[in-house]
PDB file of N, CA and C in Angstrom:
ATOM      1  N   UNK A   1       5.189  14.518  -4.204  1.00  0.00           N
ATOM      2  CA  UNK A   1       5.625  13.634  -3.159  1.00  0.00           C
ATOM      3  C   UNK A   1       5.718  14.428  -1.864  1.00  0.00           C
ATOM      4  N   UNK A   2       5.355  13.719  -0.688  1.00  0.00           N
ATOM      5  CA  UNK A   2       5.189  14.297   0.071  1.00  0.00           C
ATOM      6  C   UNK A   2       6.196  13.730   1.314  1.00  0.00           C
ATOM      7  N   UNK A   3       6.104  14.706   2.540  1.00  0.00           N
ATOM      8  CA  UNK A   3       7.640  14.406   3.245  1.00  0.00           C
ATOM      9  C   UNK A   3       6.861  13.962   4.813  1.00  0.00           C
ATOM     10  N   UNK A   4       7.107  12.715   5.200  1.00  0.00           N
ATOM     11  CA  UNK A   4       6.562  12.458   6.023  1.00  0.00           C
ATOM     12  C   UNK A   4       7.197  12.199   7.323  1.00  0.00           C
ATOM     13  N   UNK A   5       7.219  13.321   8.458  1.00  0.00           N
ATOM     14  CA  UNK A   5       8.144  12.900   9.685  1.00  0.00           C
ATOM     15  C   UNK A   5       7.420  12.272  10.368  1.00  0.00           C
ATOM     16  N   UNK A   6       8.574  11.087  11.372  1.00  0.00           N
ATOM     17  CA  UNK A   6       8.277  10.527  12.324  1.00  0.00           C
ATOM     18  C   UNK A   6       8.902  10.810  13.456  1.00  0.00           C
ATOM     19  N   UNK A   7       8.926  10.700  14.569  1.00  0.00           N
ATOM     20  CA  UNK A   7       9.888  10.244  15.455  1.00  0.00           C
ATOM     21  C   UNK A   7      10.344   8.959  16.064  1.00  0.00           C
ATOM     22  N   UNK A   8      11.190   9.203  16.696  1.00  0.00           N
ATOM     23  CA  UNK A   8      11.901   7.772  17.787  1.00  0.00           C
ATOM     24  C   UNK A   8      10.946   6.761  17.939  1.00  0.00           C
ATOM     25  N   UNK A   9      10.505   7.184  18.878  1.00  0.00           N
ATOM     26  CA  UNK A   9       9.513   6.287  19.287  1.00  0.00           C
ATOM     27  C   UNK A   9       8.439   5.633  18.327  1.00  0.00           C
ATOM     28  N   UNK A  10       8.213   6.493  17.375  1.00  0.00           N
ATOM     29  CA  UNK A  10       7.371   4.988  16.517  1.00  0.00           C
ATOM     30  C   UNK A  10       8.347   4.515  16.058  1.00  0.00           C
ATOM     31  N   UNK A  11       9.145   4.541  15.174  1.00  0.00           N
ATOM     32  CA  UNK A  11      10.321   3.396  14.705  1.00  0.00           C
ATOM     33  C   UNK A  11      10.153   2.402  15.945  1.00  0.00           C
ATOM     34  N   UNK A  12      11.218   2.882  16.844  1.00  0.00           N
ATOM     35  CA  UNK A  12      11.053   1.996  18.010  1.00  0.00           C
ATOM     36  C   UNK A  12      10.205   1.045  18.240  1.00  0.00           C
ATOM     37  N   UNK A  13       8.835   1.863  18.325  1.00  0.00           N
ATOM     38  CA  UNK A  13       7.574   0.815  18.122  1.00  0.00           C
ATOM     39  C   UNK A  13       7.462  -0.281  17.377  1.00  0.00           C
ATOM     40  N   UNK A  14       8.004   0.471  16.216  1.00  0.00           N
ATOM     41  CA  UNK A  14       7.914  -0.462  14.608  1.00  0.00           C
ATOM     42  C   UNK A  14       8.748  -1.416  14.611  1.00  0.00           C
ATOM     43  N   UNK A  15       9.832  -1.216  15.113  1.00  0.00           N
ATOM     44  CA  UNK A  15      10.975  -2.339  14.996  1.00  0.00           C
ATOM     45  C   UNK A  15      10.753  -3.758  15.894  1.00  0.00           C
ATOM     46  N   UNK A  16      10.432  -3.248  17.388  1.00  0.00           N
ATOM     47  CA  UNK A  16      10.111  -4.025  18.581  1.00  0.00           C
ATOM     48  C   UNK A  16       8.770  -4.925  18.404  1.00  0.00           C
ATOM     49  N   UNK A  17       8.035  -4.439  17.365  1.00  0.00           N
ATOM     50  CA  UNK A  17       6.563  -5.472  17.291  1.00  0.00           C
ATOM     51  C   UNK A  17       7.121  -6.688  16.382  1.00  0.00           C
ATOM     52  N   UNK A  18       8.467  -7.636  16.430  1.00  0.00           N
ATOM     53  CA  UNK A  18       8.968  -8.286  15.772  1.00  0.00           C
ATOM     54  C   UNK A  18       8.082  -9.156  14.964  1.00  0.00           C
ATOM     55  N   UNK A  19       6.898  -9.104  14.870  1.00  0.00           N
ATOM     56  CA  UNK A  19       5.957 -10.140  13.978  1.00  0.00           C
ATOM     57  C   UNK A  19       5.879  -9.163  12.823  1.00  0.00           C
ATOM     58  N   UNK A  20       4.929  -7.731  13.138  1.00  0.00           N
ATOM     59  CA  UNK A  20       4.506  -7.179  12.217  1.00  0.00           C
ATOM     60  C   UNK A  20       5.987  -6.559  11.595  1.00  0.00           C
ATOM     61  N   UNK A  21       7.166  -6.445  12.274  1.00  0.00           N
ATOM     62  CA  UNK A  21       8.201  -5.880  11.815  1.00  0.00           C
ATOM     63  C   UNK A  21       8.706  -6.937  10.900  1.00  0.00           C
ATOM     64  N   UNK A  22       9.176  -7.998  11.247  1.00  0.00           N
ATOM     65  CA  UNK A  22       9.574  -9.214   9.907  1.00  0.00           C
ATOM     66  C   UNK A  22       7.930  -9.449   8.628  1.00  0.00           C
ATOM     67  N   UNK A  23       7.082  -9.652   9.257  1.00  0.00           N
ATOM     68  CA  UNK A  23       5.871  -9.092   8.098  1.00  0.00           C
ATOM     69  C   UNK A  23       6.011  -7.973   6.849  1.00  0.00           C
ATOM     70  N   UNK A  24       6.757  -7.462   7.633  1.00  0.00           N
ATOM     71  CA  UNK A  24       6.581  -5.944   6.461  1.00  0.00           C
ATOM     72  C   UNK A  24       7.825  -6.537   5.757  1.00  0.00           C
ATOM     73  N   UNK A  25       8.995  -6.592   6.663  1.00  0.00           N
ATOM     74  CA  UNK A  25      10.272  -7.318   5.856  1.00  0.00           C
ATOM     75  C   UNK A  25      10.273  -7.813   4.581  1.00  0.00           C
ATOM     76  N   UNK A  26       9.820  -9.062   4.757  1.00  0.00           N
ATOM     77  CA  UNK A  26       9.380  -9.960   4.092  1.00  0.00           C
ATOM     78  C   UNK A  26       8.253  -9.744   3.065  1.00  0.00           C
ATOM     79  N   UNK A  27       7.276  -8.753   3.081  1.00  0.00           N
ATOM     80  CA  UNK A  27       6.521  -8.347   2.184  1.00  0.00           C
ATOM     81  C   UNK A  27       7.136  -7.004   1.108  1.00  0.00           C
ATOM     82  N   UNK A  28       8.450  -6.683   1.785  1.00  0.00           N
ATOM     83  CA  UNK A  28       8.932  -5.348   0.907  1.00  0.00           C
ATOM     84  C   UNK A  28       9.836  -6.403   0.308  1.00  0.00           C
ATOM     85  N   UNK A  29      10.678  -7.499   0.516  1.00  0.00           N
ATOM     86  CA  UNK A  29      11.618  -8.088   0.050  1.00  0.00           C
ATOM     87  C   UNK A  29      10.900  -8.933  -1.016  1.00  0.00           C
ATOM     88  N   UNK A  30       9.839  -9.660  -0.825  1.00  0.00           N
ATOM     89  CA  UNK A  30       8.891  -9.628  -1.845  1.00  0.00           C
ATOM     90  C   UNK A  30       8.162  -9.297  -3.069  1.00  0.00           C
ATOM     91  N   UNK A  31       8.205  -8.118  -2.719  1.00  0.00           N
ATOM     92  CA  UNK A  31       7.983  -7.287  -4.064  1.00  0.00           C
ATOM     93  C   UNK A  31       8.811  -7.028  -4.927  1.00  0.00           C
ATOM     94  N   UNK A  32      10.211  -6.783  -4.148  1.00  0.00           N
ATOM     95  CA  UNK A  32      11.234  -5.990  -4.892  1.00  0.00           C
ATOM     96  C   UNK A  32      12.357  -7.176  -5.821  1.00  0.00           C
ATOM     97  N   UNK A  33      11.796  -8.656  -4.970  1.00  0.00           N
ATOM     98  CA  UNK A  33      12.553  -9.916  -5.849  1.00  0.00           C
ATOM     99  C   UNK A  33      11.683 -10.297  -7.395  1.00  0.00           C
ATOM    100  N   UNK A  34      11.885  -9.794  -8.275  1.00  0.00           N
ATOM    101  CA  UNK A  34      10.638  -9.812  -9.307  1.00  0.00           C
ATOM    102  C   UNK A  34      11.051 -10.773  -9.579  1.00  0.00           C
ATOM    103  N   UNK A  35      11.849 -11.571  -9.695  1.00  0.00           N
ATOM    104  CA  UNK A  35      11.807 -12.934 -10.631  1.00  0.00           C
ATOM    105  C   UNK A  35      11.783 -14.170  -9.506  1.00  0.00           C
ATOM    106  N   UNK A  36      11.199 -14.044  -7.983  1.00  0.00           N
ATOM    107  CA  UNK A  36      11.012 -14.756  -7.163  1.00  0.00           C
ATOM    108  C   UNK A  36      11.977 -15.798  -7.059  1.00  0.00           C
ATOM    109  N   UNK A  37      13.016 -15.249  -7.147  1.00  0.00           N
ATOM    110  CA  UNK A  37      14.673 -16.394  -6.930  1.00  0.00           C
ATOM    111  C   UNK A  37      15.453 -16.138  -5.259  1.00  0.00           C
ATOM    112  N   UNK A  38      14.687 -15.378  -4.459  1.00  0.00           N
ATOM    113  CA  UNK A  38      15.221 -15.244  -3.005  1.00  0.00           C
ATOM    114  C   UNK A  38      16.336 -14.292  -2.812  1.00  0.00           C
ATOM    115  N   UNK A  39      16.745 -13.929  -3.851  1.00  0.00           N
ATOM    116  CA  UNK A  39      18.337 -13.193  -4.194  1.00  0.00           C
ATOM    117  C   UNK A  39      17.969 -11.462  -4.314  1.00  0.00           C
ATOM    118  N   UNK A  40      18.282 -10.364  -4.378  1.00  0.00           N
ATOM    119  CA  UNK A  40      17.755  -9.489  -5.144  1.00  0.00           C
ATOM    120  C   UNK A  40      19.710  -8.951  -5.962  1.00  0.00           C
ATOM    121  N   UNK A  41      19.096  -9.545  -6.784  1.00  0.00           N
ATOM    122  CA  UNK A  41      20.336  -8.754  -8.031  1.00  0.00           C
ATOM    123  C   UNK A  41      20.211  -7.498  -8.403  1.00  0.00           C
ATOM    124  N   UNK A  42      21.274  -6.998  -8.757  1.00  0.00           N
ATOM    125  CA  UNK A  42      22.160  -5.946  -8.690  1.00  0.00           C
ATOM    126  C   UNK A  42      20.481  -4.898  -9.708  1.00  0.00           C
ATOM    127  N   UNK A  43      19.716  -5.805 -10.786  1.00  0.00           N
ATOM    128  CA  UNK A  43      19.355  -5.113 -12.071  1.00  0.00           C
ATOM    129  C   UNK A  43      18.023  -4.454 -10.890  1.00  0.00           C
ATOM    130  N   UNK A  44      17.530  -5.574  -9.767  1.00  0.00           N
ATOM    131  CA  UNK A  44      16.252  -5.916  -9.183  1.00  0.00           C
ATOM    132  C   UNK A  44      16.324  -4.227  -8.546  1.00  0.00           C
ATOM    133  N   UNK A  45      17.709  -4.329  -7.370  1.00  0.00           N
ATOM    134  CA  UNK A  45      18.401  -3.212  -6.535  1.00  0.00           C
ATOM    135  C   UNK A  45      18.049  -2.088  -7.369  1.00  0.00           C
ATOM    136  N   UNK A  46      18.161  -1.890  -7.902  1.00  0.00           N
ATOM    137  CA  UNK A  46      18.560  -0.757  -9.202  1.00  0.00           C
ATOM    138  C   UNK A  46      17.508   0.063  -9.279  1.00  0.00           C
ATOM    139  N   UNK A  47      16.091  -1.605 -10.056  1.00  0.00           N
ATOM    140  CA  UNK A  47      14.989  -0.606 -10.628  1.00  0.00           C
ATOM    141  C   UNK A  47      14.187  -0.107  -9.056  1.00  0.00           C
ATOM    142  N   UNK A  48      14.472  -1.122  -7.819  1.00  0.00           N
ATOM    143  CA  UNK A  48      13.678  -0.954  -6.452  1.00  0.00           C
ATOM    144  C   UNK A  48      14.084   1.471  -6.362  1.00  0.00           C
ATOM    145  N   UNK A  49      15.356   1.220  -6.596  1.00  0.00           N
ATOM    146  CA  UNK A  49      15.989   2.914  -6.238  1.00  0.00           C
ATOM    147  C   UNK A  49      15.386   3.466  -6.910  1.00  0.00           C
ATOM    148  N   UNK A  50      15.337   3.516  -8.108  1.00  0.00           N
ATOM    149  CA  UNK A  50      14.590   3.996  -9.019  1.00  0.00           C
ATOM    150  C   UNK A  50      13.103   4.277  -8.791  1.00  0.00           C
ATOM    151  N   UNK A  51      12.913   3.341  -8.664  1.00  0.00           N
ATOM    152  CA  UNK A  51      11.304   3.525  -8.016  1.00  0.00           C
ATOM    153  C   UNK A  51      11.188   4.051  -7.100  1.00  0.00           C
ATOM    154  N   UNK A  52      12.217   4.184  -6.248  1.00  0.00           N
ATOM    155  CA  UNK A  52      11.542   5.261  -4.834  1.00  0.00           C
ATOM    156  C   UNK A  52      12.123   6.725  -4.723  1.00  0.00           C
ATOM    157  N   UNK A  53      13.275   6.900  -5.802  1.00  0.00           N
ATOM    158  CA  UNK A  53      13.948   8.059  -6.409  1.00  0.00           C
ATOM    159  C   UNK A  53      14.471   8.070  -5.154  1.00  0.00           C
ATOM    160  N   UNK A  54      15.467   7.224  -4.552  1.00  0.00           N
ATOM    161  CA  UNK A  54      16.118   7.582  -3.398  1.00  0.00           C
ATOM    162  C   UNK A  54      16.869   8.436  -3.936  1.00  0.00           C
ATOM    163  N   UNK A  55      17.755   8.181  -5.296  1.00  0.00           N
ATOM    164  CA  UNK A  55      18.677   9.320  -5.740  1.00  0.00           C
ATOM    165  C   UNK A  55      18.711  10.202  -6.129  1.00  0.00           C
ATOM    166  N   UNK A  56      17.573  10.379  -6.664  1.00  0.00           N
ATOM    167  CA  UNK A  56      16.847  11.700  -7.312  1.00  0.00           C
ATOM    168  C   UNK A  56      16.255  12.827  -6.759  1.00  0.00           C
ATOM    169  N   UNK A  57      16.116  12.407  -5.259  1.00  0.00           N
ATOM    170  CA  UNK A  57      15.167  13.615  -4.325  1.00  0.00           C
ATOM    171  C   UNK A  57      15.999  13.604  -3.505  1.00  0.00           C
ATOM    172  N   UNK A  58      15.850  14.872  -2.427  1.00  0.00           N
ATOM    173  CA  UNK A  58      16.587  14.716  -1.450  1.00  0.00           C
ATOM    174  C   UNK A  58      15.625  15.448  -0.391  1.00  0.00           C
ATOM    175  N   UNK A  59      14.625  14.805   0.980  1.00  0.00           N
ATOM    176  CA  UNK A  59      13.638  15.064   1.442  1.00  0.00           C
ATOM    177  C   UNK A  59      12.597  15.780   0.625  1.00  0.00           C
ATOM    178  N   UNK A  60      12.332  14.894  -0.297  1.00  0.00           N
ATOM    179  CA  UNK A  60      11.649  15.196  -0.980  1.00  0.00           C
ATOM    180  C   UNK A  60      11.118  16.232  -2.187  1.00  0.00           C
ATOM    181  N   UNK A  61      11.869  16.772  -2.084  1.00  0.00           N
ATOM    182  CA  UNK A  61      12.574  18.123  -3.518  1.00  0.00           C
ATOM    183  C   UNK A  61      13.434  17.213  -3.807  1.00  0.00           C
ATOM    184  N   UNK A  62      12.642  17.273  -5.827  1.00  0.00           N
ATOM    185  CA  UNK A  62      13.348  16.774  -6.962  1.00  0.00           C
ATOM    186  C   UNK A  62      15.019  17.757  -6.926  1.00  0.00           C
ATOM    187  N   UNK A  63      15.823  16.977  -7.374  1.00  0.00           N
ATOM    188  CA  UNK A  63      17.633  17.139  -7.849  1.00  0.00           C
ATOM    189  C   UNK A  63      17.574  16.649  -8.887  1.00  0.00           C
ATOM    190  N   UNK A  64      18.425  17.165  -9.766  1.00  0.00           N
ATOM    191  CA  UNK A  64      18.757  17.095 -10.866  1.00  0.00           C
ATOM    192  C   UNK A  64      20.353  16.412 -10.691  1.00  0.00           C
ATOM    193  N   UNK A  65      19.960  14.704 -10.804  1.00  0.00           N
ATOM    194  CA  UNK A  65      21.288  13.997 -10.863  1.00  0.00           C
ATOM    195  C   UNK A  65      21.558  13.569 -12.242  1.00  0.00           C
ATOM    196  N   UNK A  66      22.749  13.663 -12.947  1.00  0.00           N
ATOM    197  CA  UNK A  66      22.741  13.079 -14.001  1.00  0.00           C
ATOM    198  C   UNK A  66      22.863  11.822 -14.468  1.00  0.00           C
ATOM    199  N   UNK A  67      22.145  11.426 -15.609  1.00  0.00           N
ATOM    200  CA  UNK A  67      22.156  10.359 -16.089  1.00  0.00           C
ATOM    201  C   UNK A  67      23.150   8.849 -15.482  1.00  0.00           C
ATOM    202  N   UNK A  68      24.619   9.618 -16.046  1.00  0.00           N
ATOM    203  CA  UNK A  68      25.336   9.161 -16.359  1.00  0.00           C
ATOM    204  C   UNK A  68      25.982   8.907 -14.971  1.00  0.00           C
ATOM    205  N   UNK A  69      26.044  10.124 -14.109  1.00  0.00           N
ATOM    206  CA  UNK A  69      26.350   9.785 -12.762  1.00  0.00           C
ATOM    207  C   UNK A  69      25.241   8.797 -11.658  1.00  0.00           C
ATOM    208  N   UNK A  70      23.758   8.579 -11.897  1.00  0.00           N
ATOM    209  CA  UNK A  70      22.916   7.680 -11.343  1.00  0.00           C
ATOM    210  C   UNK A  70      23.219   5.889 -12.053  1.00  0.00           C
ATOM    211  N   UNK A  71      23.742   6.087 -12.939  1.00  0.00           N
ATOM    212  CA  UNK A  71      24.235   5.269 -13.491  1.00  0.00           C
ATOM    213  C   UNK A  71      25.534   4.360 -12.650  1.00  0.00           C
ATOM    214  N   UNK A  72      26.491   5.407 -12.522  1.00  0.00           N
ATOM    215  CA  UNK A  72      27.660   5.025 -11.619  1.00  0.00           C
ATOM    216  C   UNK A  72      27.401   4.777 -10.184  1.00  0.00           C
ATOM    217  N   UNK A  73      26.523   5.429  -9.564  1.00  0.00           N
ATOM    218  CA  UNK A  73      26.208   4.881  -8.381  1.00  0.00           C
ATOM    219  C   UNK A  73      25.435   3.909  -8.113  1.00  0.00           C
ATOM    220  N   UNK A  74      24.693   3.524  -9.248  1.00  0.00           N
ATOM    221  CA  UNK A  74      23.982   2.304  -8.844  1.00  0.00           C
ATOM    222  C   UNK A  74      24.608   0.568  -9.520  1.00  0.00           C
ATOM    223  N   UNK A  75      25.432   1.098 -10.094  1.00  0.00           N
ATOM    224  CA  UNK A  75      26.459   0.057 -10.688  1.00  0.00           C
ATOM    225  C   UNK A  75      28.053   0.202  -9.440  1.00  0.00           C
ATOM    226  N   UNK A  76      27.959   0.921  -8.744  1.00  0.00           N
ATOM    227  CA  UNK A  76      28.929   1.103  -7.874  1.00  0.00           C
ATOM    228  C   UNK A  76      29.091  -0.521  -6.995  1.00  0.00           C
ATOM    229  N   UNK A  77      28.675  -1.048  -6.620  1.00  0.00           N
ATOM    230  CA  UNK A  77      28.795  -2.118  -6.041  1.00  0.00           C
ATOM    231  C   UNK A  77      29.465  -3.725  -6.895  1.00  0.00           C
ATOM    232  N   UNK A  78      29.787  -2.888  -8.373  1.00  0.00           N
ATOM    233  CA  UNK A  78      30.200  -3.904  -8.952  1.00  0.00           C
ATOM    234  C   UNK A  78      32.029  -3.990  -8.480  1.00  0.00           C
ATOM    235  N   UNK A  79      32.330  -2.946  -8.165  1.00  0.00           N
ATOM    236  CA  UNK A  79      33.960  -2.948  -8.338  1.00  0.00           C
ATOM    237  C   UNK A  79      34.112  -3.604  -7.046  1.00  0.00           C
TER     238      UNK A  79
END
């Protein structure tokens, strides 16, 4: 995996082109609703992290999080 910088100004860019910016929105919210109910539940949230190892890497160098603690943080929103 690779680590990709940007700066300011494209975000900026990215955000302000409000067509292609709700486009992408709407096409990432899309994907990540697998059972196409408009909602994304807690299980949907979960496997989306998982899939992008937000918790697992940190700029891109693998961490060694445990099980049991990736567990608790992604069930964290229940309490």
């Amino acid at each position: 995996m690779g680590v990709v910088v940007i700066d300011g100004s494209t975000v900026r860019s990215f955000v302000e082109d409000e067509e292609q910016f709700k486009k992408s929105v709407d096409e990432r919210f899309a994907a990540l609703d697998l059972n196409k109910d408009g909602v994304l539940s807690r299980s949907e949230v979960r496997k989306a992290f998982e899939s992008m190892r937000l918790l697992e890497s940190h700029f891109g160098v693998d961490v060694v999080t445990p099980p049991d603690e990736l567990t608790k943080l992604y069930d964290q929103s229940r309490t």
